[in-house]
Structures are given as C-alpha cells and as structure tokens.
Protein backbone atom coordinates (compact mmCIF):
# COMPACT_ATOMS: atom_id res chain seq x y z
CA UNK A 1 152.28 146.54 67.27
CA UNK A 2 149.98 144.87 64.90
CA UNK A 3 150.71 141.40 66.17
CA UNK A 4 150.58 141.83 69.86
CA UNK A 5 147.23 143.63 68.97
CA UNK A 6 146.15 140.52 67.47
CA UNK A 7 147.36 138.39 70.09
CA UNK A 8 145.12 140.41 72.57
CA UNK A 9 141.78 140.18 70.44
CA UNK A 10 142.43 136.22 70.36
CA UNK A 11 142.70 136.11 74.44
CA UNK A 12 139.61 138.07 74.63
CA UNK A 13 137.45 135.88 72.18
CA UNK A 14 138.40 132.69 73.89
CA UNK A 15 138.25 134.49 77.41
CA UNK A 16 134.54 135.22 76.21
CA UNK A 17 133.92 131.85 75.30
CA UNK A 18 134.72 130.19 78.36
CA UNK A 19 132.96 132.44 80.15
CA UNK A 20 129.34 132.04 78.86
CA UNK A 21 129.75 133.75 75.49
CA UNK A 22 129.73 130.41 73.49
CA UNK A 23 126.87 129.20 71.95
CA UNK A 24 127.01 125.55 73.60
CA UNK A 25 126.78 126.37 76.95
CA UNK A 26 124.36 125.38 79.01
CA UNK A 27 121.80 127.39 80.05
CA UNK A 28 122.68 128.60 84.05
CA UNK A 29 118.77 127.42 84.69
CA UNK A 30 119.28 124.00 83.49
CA UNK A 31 118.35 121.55 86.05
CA UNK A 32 117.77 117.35 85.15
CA UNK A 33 114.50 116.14 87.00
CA UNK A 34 115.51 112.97 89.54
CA UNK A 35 113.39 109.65 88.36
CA UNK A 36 112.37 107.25 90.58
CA UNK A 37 110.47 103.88 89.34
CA UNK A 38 109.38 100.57 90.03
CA UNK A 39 108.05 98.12 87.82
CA UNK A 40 106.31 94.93 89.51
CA UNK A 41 104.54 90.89 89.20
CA UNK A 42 103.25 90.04 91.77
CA UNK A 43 101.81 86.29 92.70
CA UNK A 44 99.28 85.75 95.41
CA UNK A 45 99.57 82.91 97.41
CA UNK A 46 96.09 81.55 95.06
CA UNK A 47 98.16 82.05 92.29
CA UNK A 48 96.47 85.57 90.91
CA UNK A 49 98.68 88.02 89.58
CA UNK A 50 98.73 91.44 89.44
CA UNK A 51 101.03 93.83 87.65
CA UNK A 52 102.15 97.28 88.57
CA UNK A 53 104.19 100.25 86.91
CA UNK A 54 104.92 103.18 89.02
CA UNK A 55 107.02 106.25 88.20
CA UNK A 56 107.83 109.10 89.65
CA UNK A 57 109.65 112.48 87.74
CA UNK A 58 110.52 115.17 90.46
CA UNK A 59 112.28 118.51 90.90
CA UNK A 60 111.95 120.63 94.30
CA UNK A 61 112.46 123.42 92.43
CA UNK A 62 109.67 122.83 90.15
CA UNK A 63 109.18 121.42 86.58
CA UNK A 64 108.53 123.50 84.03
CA UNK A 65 106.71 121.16 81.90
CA UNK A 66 104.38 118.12 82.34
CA UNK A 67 106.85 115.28 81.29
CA UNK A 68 105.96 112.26 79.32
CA UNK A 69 106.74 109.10 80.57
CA UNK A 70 106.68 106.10 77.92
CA UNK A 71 107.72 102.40 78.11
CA UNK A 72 108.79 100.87 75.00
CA UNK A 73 107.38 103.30 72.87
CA UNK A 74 103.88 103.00 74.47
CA UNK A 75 102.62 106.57 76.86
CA UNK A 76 102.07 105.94 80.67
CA UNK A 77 99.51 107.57 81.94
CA UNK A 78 99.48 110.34 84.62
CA UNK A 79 97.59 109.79 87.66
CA UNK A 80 98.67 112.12 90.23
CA UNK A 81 101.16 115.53 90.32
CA UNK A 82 101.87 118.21 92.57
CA UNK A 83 104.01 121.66 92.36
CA UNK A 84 107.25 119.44 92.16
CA UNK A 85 106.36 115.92 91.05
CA UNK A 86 104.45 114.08 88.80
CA UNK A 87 103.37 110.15 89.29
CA UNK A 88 102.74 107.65 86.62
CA UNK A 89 101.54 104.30 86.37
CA UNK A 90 99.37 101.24 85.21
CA UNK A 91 98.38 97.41 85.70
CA UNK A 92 98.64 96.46 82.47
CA UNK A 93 100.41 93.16 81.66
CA UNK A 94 104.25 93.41 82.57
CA UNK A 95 105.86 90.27 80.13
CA UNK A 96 108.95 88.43 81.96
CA UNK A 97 112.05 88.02 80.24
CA UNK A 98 111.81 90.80 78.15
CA UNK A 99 113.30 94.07 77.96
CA UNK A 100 112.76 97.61 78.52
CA UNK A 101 113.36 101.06 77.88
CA UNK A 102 112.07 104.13 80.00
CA UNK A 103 112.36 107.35 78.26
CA UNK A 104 111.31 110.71 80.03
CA UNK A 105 110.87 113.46 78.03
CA UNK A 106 110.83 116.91 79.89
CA UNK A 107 111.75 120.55 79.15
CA UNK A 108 115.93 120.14 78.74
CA UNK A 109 115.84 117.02 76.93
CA UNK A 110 115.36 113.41 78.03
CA UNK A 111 116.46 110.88 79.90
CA UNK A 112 115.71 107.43 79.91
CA UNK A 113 116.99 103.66 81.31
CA UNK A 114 117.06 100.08 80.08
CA UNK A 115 116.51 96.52 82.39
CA UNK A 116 114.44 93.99 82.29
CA UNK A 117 111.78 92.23 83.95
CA UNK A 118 112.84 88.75 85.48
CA UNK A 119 111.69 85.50 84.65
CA UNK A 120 109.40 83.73 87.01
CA UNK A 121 110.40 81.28 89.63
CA UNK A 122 109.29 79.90 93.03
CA UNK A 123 110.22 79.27 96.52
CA UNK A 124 111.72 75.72 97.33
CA UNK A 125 111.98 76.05 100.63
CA UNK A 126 110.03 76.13 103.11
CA UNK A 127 108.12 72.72 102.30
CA UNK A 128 104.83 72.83 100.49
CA UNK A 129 102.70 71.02 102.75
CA UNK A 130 98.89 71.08 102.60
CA UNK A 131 96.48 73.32 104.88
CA UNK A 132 100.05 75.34 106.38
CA UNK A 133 101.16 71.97 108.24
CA UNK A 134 105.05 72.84 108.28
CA UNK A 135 105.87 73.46 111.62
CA UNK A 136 109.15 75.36 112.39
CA UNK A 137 110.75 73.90 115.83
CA UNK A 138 112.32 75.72 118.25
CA UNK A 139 116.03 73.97 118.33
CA UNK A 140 115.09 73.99 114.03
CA UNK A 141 117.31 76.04 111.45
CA UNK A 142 114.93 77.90 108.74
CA UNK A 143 116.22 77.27 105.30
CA UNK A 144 114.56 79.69 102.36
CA UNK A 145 115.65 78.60 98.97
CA UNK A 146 114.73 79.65 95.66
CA UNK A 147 114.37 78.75 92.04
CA UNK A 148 116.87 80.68 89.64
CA UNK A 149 114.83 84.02 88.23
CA UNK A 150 116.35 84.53 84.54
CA UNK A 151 117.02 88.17 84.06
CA UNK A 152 117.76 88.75 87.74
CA UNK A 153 120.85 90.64 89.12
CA UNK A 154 120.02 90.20 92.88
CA UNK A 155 116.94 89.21 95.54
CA UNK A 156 115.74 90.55 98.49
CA UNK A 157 114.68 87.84 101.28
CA UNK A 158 112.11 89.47 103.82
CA UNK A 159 111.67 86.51 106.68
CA UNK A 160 109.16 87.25 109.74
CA UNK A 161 108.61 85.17 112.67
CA UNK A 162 106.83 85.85 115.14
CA UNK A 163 105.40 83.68 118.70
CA UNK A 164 103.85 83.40 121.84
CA UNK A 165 106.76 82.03 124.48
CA UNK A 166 107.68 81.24 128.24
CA UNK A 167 110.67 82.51 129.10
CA UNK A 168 113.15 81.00 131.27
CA UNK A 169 111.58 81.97 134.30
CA UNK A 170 108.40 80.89 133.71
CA UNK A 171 106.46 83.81 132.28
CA UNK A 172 104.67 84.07 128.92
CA UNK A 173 105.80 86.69 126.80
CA UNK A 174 105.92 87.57 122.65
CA UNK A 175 108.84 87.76 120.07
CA UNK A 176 109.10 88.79 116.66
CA UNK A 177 112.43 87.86 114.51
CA UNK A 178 112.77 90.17 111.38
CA UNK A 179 114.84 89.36 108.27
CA UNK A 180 115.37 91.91 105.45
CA UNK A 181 118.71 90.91 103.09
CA UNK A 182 120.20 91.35 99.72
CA UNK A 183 121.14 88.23 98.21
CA UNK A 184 122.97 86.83 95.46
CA UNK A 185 122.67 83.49 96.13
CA UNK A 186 119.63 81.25 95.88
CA UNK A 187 119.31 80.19 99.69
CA UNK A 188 120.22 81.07 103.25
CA UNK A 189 119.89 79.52 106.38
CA UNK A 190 119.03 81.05 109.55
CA UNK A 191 120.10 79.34 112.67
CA UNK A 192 117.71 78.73 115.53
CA UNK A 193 119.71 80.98 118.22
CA UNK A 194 118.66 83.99 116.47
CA UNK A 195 114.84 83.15 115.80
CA UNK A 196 114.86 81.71 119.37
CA UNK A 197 117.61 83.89 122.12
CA UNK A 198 117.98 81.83 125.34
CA UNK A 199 115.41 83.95 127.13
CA UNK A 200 112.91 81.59 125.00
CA UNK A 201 111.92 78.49 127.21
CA UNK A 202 109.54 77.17 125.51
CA UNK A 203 107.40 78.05 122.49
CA UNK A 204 103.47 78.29 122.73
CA UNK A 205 102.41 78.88 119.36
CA UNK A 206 103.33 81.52 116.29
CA UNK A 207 103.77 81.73 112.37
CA UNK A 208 105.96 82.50 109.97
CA UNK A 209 106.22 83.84 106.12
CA UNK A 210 109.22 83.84 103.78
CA UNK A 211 108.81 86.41 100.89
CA UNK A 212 111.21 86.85 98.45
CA UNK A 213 111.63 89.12 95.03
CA UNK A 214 114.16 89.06 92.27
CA UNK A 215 115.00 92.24 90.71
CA UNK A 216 116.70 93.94 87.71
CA UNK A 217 118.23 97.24 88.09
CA UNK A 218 119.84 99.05 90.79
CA UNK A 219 118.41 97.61 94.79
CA UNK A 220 119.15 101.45 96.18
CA UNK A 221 121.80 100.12 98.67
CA UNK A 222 124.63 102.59 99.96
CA UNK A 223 126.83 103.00 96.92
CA UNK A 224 124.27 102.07 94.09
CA UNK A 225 124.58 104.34 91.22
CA UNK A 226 121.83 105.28 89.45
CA UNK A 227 120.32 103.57 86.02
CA UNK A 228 118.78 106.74 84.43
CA UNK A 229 121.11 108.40 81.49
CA UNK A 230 120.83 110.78 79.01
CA UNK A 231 118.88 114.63 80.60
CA UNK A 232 117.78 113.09 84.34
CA UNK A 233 119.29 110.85 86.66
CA UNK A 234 117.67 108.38 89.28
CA UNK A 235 116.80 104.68 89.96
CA UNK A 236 114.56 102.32 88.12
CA UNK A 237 114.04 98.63 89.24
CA UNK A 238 111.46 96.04 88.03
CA UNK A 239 110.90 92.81 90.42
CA UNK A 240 108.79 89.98 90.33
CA UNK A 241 107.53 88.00 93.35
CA UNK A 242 106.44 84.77 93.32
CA UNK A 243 103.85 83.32 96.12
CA UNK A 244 105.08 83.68 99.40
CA UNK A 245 105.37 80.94 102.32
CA UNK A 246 103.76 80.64 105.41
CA UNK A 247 103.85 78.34 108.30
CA UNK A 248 103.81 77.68 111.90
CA UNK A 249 106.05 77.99 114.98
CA UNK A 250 105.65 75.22 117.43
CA UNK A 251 102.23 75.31 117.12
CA UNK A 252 99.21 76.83 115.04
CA UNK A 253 98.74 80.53 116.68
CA UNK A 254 94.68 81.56 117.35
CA UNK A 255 95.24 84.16 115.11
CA UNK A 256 97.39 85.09 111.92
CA UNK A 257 100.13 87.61 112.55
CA UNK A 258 102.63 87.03 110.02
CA UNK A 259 102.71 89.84 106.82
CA UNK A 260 101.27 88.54 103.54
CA UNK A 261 102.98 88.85 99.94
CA UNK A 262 101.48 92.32 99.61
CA UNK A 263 102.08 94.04 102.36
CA UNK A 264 105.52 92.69 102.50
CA UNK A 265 105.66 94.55 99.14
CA UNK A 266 104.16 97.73 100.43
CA UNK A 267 106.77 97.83 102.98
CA UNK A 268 109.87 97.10 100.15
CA UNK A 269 108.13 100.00 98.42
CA UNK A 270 108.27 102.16 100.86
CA UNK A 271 111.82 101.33 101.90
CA UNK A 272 112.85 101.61 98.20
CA UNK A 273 111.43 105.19 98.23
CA UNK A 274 112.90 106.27 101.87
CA UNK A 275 116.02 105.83 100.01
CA UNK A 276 115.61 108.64 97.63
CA UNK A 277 117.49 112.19 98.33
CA UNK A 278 115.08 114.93 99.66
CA UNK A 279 115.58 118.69 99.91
C-alpha cells in the first residue's frame, strides 16, 4: 500500500512539472522581438563616401521595453519608434575588413549576430573611359566584372539599360532592360538578344549603369535563414558599394535616365525590407 502510494505522488510531481509547475519554464508571454539590419559604404561615383547603420527591433504585439541596440560594445542611437518598432542608426565611420557583433538587449534577454563588413573593391568592367565615352552597341554583349571584395559571401549585380529605338516597322518607340542577380562569381555577361529583342531595329540613343554590392550575412533570398541568435531572431547584412558605371547606348541620350549608385541602393533597401514577414 505504502509503495504504490509512493509511486502515485512521484507521477504527480513530474506530471506537475511538465505541465508548467517547474521553475524553468518559460513564461507563456514570452515572445523574441524579429531584428532586421543593414549596415552600409557607400562610394559615389566622385569618390565620396558615406556610411550608414540601420536597425530595426520589432514585435506586432508590442515591446515591452525600449531595447538597446549596440555594435561592438559602442550604443546606437534611437531615432525613430512606434507602438511596435523601434529604428536605430548612424553615419559614423563603418571600417572594412573588420568584424562585428550586434547585441540587442530587450525585456526576455538578448539576442545578437556576428559578420563583417567587406573589403573594398571596384568595377572592372565596363571600361573607364573619360567624360562617359563607352558606348554599348546594339549587336554588343555587356560584360560587368568585379574586383574580389575580402570578407564577402555573395554580390548583388543591379544592370539598367534603357533607349530610344525604331522598331522593325519603322516606328520610334522606348525600352528599358532590368537586371537584378545574386552572384557568386566575379563577372557575368549579358548577351545582346536580351538588352536588344528583335522588335529593336535600330537604336537612337540611351544609357546605361552597372551597380554592384558585396555583402556579408544572409541576402534574404527564399530559404535564407536568419543570422540573429541568442533571445530574437532576424537578418543582419552589411554591404559595401563601390562607384557605379555608367555609359551610353548607341548614342549619348538628351537626357540622363539611368539610376545612380544611391538610388540603386534605396531600391536594394527597400527590396531587402519587402522581404521581411508581416502580420
């Protein structure tokens, strides 16, 4: 009697433990915030260069504490927050080459991530030739190649042309050729059928830009897992871009159309944050 007694105290003690009575479980509000960040050098096509940290800690249920954001030891400021999301950022000096550590400190503990910014490098290809004198041909293959970027784990080739045309029939039209890739390599070719589809008769006049970035940390393509550990999860990258090149198509256009270095940037930016999960 005695024993099966005991027997049924022990099944109730370890029934209570697995069922919240144990003193490491986790509290049933505990929720990790999602970080989102983007560290950046960028190099203007007069050689200026401007630096950029932006982070983002969010949770659409609401945080229940300001968070502190810090990089290397060193605070990041604040500069914006709403209900369910605070930003962070500053254009202080980013160093290449070196690396980092994010830590995120918020009300259940903190999370944080590790990469490095990469090492500088430049575009080979296109041709540097004075006053924007390269011209691309219409029966020409565009070639974009790239110095090595130490640090890097991939780069992201954006590649715009666009022109003024006849087409076959005799009627003057416009075309714009996008090209937005993940790379490993350190070139790629584009052949001239898909800048120029038979419609194209002749070219009139247009321009071009080739901008690319190498990056550290995850890109945020389908089936990228996420850099932040510890108490959060998300995705933190750090790029550097080096000038961007731009050039002609057939012939010098009256106007500019083709996207500078920054806006090209604005738009990875934005595509980097469209990839983030949303209530």
């Amino acid at each position: 009697m005695k024993s099966g007694l005991v027997t049924l105290l022990g099944v109730v003690l370890l029934l209570s433990c697995e069922t919240g009575g144990g003193k490491n479980d986790l509290n049933s509000s505990y929720k990790e915030p999602m970080v989102w960040g983007l560290m950046s050098k960028v190099w203007d096509v007069d050689l200026a260069v401007s630096y950029q940290k932006d982070f983002q800690v969010f949770d659409y249920d609401g945080l229940r504490m300001v968070p502190v954001v810090s990089l290397n030891g060193q605070p990041v400021e604040a500069i914006s927050y709403s209900a369910t999301s605070y930003d962070y950022g500053d254009s202080n000096v980013i160093p290449t080459n070196r690396k980092y550590e994010l830590e995120v400190q918020h009300f259940w503990g903190t999370g944080f991530c590790h990469l490095v910014m990469p090492g500088d490098f430049v575009l080979t290809l296109p041709p540097n030739l004075p006053l924007d004198t390269f011209l691309l041909g219409q029966e020409s293959t565009l070639v974009a190649a790239w110095r090595v970027s130490r640090g890097a784990q991939w780069y992201w080739l954006s590649i715009f042309v666009g022109y003024d045309y006849y087409d076959t029939l005799g009627a003057e039209d416009n075309r714009e050729f996008r090209l937005d890739t993940l790379v490993q390599d350190t070139w790629v070719a584009v052949a001239p059928e898909r800048m120029f589809p038979p419609i194209v008769g002749r070219v009139i006049a247009g321009d071009a830009s080739v901008t690319i970035w190498s990056g550290n940390g995850p890109p945020d393509e389908p089936g990228d897992l996420g850099n932040v550990r510890g108490n959060a999860f998300g995705f933190v990258s750090a790029i550097n871009e080096p000038p961007s090149k731009y050039f002609y198509v057939g012939a010098p256009p009256a106007t500019r159309r083709a996207p500078d270095g920054r806006s090209e940037l604005e738009r990875f930016k934005a595509r980097l944050r469209s990839r983030m999960p949303h209530p």
